[in-house]
N, C-alpha and C. Protein backbone atom coordinates (compact mmCIF):
# COMPACT_ATOMS: atom_id res chain seq x y z
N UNK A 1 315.61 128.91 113.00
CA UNK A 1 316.65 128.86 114.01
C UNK A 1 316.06 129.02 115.42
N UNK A 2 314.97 129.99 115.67
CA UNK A 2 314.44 130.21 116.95
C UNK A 2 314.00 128.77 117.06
N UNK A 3 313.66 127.89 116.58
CA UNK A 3 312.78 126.74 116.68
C UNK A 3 313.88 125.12 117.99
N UNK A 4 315.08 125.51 116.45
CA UNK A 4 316.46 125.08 117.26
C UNK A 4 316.98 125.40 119.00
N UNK A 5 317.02 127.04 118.70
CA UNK A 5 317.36 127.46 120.20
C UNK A 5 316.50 127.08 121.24
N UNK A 6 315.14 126.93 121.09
CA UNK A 6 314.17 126.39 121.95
C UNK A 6 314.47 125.02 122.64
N UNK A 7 314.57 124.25 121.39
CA UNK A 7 314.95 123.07 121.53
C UNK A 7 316.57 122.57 122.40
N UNK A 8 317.27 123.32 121.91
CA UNK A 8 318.82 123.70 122.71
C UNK A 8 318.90 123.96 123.83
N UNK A 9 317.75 124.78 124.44
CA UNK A 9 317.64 125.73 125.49
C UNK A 9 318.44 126.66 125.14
N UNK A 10 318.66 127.20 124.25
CA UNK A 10 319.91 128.53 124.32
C UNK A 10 318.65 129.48 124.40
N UNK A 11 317.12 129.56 124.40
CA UNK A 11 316.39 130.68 124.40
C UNK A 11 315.31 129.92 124.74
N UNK A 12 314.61 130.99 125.64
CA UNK A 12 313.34 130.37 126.32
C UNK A 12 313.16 129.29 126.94
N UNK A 13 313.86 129.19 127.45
CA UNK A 13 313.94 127.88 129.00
C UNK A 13 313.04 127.67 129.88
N UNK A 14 313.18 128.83 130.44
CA UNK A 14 312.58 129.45 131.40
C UNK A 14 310.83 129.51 130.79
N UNK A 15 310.54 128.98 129.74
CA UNK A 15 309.62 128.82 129.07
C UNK A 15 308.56 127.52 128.72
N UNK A 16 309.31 126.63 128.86
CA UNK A 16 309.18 125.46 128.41
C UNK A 16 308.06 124.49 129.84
N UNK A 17 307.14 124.63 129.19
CA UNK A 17 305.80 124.17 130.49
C UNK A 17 306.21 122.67 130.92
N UNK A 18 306.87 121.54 129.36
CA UNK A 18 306.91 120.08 129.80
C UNK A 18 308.28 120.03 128.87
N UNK A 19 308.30 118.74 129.09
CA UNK A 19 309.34 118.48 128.14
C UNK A 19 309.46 116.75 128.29
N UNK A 20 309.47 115.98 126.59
CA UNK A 20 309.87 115.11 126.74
C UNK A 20 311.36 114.58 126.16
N UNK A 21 312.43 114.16 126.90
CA UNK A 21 313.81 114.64 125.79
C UNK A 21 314.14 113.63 124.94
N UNK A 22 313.30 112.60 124.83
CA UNK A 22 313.58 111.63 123.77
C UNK A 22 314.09 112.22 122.54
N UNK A 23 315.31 111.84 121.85
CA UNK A 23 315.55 112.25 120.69
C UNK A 23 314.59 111.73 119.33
N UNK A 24 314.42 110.68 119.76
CA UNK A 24 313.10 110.23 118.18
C UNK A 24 311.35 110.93 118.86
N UNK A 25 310.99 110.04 120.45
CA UNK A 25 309.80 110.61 120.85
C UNK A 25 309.67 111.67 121.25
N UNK A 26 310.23 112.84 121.63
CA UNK A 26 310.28 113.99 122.56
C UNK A 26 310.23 115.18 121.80
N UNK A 27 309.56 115.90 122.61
CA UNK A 27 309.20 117.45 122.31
C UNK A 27 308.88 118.10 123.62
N UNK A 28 309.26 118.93 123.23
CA UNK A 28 308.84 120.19 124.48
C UNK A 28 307.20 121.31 123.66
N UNK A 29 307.02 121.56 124.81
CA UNK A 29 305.60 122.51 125.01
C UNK A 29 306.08 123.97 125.51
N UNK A 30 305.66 124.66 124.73
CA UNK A 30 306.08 125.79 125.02
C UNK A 30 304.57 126.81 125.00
N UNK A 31 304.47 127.84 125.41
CA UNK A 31 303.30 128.64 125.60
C UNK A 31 303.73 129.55 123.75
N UNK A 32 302.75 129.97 123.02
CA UNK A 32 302.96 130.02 121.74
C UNK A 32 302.71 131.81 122.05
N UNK A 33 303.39 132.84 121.11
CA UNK A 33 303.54 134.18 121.26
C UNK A 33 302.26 134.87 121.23
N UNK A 34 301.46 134.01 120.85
CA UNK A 34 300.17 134.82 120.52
C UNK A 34 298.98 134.72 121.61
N UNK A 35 300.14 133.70 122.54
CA UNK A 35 299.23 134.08 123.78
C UNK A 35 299.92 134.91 125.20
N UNK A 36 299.13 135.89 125.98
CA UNK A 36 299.83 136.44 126.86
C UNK A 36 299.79 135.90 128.49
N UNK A 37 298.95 134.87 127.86
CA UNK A 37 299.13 134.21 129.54
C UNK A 37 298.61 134.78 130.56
N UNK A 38 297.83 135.60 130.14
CA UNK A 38 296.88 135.62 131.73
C UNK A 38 296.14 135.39 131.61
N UNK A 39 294.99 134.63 130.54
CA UNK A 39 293.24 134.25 131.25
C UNK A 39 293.50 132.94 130.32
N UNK A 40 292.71 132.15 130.54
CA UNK A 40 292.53 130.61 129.83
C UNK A 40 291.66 130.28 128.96
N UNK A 41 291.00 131.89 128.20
CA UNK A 41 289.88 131.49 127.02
C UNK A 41 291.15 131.40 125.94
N UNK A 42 291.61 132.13 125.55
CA UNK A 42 292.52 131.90 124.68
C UNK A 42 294.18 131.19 124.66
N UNK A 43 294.18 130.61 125.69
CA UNK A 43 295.27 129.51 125.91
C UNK A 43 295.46 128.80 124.58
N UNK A 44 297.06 128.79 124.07
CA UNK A 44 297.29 128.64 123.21
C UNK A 44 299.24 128.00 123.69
N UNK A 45 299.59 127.12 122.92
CA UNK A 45 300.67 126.39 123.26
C UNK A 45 301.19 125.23 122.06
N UNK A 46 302.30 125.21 122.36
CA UNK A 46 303.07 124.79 120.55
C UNK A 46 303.69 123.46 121.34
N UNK A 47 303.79 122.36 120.98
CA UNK A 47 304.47 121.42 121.20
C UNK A 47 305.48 121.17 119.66
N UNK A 48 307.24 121.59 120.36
CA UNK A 48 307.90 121.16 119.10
C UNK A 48 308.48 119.82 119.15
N UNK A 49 308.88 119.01 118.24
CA UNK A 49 309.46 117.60 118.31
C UNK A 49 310.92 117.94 118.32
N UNK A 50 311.62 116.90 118.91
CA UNK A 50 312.79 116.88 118.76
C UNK A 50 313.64 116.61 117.83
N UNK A 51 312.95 116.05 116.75
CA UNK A 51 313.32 115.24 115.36
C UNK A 51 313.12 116.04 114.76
N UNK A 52 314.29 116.65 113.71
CA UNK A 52 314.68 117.67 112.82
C UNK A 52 314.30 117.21 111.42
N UNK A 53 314.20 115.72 111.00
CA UNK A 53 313.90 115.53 110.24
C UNK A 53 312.62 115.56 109.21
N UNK A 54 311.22 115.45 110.56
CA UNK A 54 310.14 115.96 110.22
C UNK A 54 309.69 117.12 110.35
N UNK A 55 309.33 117.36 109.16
CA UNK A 55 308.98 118.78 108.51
C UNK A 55 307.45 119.68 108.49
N UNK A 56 306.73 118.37 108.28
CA UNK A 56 305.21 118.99 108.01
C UNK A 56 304.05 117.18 108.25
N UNK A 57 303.47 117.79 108.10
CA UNK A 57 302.43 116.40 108.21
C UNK A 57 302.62 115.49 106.81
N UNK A 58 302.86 116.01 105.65
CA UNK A 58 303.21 114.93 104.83
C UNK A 58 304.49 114.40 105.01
N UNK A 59 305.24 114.19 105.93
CA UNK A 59 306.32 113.31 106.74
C UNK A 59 305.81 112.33 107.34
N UNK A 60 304.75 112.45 107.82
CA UNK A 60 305.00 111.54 109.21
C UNK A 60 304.15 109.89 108.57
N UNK A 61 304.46 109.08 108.71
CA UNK A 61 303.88 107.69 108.63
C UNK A 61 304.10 107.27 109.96
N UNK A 62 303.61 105.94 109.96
CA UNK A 62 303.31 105.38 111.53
C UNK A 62 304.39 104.84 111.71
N UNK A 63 305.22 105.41 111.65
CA UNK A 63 307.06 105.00 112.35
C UNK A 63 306.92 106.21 113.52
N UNK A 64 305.92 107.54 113.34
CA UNK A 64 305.86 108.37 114.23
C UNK A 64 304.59 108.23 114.60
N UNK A 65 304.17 107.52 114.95
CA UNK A 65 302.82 107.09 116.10
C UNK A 65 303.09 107.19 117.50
N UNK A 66 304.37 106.62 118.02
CA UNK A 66 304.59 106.57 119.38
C UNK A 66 304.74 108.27 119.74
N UNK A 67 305.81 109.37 118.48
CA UNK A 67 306.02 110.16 118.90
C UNK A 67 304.63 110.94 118.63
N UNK A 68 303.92 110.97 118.09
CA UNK A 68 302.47 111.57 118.11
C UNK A 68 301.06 110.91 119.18
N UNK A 69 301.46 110.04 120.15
CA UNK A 69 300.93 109.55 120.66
C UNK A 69 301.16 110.56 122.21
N UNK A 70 302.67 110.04 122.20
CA UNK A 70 303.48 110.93 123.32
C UNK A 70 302.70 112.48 123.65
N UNK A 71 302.76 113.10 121.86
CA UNK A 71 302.21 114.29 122.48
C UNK A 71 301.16 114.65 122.86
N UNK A 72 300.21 113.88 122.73
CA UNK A 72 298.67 113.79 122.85
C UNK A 72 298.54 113.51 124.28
N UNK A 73 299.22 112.42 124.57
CA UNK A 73 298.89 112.52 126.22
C UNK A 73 299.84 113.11 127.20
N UNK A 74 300.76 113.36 126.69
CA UNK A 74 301.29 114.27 127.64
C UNK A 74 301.88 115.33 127.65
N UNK A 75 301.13 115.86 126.80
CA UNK A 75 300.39 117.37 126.17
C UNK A 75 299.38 117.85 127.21
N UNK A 76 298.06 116.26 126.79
CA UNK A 76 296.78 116.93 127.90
C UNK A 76 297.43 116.90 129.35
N UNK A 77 298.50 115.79 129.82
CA UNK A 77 298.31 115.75 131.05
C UNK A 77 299.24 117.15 131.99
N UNK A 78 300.23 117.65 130.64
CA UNK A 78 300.78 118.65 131.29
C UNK A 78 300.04 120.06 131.33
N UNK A 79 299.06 120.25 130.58
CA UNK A 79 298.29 121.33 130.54
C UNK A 79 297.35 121.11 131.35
N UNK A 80 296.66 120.39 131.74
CA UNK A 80 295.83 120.22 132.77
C UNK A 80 295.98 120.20 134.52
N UNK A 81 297.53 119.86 134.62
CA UNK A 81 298.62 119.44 135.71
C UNK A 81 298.85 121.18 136.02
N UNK A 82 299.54 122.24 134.82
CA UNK A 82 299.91 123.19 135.04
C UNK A 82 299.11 124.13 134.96
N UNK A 83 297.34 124.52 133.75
CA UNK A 83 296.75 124.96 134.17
C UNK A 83 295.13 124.81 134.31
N UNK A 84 294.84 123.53 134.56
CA UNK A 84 293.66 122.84 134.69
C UNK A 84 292.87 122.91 134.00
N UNK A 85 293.35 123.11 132.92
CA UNK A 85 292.52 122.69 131.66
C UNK A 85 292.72 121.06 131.02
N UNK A 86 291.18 120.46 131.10
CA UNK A 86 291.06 119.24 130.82
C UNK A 86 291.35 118.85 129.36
N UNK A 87 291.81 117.95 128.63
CA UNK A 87 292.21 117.44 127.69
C UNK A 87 290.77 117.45 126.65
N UNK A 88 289.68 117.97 127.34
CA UNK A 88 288.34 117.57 126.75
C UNK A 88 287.63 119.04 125.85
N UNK A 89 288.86 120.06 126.62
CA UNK A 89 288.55 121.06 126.76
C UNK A 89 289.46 122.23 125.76
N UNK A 90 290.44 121.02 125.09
CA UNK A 90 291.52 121.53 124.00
C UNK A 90 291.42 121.20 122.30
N UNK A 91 291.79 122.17 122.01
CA UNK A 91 292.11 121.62 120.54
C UNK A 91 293.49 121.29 120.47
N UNK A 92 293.58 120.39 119.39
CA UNK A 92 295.02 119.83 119.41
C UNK A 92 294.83 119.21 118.10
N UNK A 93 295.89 119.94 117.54
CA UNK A 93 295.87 120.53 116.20
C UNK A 93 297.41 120.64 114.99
N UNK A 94 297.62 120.05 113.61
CA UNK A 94 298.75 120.15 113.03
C UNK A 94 297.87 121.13 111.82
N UNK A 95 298.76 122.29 111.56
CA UNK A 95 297.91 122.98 110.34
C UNK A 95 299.20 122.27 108.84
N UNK A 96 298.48 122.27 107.87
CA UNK A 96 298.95 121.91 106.17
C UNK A 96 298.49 122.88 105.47
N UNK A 97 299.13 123.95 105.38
CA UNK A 97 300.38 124.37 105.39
C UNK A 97 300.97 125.14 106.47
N UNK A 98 301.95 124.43 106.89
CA UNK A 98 302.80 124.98 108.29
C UNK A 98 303.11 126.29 107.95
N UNK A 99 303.03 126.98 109.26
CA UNK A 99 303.86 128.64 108.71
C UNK A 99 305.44 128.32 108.93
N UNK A 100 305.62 127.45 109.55
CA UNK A 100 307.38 126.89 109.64
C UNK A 100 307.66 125.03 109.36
N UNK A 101 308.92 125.00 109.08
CA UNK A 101 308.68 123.79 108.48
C UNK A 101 309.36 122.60 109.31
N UNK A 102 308.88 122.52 110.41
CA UNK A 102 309.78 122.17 111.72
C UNK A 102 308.23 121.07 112.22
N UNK A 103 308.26 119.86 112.26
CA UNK A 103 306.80 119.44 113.10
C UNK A 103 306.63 120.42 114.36
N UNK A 104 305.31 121.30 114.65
CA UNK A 104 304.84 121.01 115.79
C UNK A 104 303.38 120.82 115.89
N UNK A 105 302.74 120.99 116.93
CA UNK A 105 301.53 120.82 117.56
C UNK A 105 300.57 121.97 118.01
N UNK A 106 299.54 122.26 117.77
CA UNK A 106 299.22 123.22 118.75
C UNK A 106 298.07 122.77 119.68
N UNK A 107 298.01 123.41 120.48
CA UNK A 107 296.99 123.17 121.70
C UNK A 107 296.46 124.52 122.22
N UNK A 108 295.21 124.68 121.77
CA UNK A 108 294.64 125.72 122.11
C UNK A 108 293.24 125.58 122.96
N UNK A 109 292.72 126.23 123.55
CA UNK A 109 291.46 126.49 124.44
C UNK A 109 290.28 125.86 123.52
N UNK A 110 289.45 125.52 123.75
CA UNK A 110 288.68 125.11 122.77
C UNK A 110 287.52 125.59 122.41
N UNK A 111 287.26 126.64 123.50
CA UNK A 111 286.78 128.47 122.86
C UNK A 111 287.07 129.16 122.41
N UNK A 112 288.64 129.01 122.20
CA UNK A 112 288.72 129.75 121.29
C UNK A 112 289.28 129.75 119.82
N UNK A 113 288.94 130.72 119.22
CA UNK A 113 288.72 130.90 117.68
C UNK A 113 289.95 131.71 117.55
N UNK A 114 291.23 130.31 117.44
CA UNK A 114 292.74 131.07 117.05
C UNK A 114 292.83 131.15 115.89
N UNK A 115 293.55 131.64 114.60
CA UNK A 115 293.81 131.86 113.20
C UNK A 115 294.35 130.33 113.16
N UNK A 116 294.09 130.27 112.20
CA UNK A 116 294.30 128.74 111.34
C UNK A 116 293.39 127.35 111.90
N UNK A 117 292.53 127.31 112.83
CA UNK A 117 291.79 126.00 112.97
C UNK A 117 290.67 125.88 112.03
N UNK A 118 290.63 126.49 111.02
CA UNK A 118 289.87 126.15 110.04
C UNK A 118 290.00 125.14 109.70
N UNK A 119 288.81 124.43 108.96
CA UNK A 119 288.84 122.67 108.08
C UNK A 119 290.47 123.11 107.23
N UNK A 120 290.32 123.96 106.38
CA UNK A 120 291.28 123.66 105.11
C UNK A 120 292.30 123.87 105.47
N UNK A 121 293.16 123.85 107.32
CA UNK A 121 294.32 124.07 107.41
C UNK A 121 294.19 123.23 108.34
N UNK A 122 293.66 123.43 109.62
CA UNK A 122 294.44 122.27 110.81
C UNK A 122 293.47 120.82 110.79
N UNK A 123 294.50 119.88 110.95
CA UNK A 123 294.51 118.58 111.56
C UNK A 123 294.45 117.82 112.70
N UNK A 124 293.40 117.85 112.86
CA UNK A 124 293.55 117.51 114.74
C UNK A 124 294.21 115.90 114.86
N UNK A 125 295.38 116.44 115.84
CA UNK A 125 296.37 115.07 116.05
C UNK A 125 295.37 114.02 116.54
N UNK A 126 294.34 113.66 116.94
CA UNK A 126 293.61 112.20 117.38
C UNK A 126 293.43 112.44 115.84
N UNK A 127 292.93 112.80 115.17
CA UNK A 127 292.39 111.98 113.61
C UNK A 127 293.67 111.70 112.61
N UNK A 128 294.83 112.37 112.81
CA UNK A 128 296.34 112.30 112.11
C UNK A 128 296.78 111.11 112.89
N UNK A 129 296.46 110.51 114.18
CA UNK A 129 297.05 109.42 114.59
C UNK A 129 296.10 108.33 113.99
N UNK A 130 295.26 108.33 114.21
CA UNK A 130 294.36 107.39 113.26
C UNK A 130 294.48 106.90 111.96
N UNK A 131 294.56 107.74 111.15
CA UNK A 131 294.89 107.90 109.70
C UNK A 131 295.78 107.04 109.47
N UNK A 132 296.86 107.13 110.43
CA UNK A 132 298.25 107.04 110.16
C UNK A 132 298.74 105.51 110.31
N UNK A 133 297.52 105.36 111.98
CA UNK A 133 297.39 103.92 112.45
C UNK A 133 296.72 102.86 111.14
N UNK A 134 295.75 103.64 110.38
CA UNK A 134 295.35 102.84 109.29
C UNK A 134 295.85 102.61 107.99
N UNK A 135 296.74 103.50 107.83
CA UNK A 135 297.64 103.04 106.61
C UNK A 135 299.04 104.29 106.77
N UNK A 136 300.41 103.44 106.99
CA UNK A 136 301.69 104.23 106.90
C UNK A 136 301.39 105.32 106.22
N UNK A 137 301.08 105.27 104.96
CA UNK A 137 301.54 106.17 104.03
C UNK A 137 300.50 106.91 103.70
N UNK A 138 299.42 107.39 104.57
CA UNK A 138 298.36 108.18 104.53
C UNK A 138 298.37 109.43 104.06
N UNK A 139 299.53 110.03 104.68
CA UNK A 139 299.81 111.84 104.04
C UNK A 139 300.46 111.93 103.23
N UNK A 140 301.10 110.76 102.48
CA UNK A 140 301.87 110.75 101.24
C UNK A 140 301.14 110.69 99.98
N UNK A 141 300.21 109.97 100.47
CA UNK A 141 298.83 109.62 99.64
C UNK A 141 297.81 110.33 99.22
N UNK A 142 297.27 110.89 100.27
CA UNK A 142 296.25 111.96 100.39
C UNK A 142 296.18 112.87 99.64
N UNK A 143 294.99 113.64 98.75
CA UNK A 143 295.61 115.11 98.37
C UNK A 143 294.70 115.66 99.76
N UNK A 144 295.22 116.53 99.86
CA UNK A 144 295.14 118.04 100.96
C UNK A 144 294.80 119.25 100.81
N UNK A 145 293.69 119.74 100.80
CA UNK A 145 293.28 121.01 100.55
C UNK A 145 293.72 122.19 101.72
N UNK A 146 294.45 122.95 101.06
CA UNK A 146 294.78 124.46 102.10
C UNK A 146 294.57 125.68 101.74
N UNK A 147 294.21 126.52 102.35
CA UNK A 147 293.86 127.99 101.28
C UNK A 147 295.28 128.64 101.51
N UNK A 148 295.40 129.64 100.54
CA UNK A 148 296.70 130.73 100.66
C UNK A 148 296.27 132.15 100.21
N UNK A 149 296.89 132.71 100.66
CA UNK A 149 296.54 134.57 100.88
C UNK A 149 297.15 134.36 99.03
N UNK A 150 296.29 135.66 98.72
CA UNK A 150 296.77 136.31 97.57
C UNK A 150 298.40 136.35 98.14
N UNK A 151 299.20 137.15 98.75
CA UNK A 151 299.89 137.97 98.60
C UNK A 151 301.17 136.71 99.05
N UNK A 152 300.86 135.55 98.94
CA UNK A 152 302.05 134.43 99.44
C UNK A 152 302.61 133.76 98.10
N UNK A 153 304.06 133.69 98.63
CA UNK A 153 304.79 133.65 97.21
C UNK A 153 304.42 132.12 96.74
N UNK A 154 303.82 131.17 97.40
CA UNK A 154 303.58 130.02 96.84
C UNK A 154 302.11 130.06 96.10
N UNK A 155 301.18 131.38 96.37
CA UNK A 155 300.37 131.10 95.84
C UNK A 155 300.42 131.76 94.33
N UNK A 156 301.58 132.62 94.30
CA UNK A 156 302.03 133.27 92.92
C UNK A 156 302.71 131.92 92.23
N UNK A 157 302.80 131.41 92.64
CA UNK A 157 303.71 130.13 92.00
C UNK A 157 302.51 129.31 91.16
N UNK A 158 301.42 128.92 91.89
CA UNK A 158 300.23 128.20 91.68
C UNK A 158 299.72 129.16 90.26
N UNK A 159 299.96 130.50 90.46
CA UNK A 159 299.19 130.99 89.64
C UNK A 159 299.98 130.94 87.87
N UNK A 160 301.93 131.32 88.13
CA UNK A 160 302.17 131.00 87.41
C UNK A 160 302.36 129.69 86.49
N UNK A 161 301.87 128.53 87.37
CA UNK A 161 301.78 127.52 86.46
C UNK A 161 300.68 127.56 86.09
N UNK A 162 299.76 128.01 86.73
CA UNK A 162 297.94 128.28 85.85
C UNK A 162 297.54 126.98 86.31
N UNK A 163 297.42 126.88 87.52
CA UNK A 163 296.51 125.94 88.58
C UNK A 163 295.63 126.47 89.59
N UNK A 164 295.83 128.36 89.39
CA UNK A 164 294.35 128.83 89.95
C UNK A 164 293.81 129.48 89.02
């Protein structure tokens, strides 16, 4: 629901660094909680989509290229515009498995070492647009390797079918 209100503006407005309001292409950029915003090694920032329908990276086929294109460049150009950090100088990033099930983006410093840019979780959006450009149905297709904590109820699930 916080994801919604963002998107609504009913919360954190006053938050929102860009915004594109396309209902299929558009997302807003928001500064992500785990950063406090005062120094730029650990700059960290969530781009959410406006489309409720996509959920996670095994959604998206190249019907969402334009809207994953969108965020890529004007992602870098609003972070660089607002705090001069070059596009060269970011990660930009979808993790599998999302901690929420809402598409977004992240964009972080590219010094720094945020939780989840590991290989077996994030996707950097230039190689997810690619993929995607080379065959629609790339993440439908794909298998996907992700790790999970002991203590996550999907990985008790894995265990009760006896697939770890």
């Amino acid at each position: 629901q916080w994801v919604y209100n963002i998107l609504e503006k009913k919360a954190e407005a006053d938050r929102i660094i860009h915004e594109n309001p396309d209902p299929c292409n558009g997302f807003v950029i928001v500064p992500d909680f785990k950063w406090n915003q005062n120094q730029l090694d650990d700059l960290y920032l969530i781009a959410l989509v406006h489309c409720r329908e996509i959920k996670s990276l095994r959604d998206l086929t190249a019907e969402h290229l334009p809207l994953l294109r969108n965020i890529l460049q004007e992602g870098k150009e609003a972070i660089v515009k607002r705090y001069g950090v070059p596009g060269s100088q970011l990660r930009i990033y979808l993790h599998y498995q999302p901690s929420y099930y809402h598409l977004h983006v992240h964009f972080t410093a590219l010094g720094y070492d945020a939780p989840g840019t590991s290989v077996e979780r994030a996707h950097l959006l230039a190689d997810v647009i690619d993929n995607l450009a080379m065959d629609s149905m790339y993440y439908q297709k794909r298998a996907l390797t992700f790790a999970l904590r002991a203590d996550e109820l999907l990985f008790k699930k894995f265990q009760e079918a006896g697939r770890v």
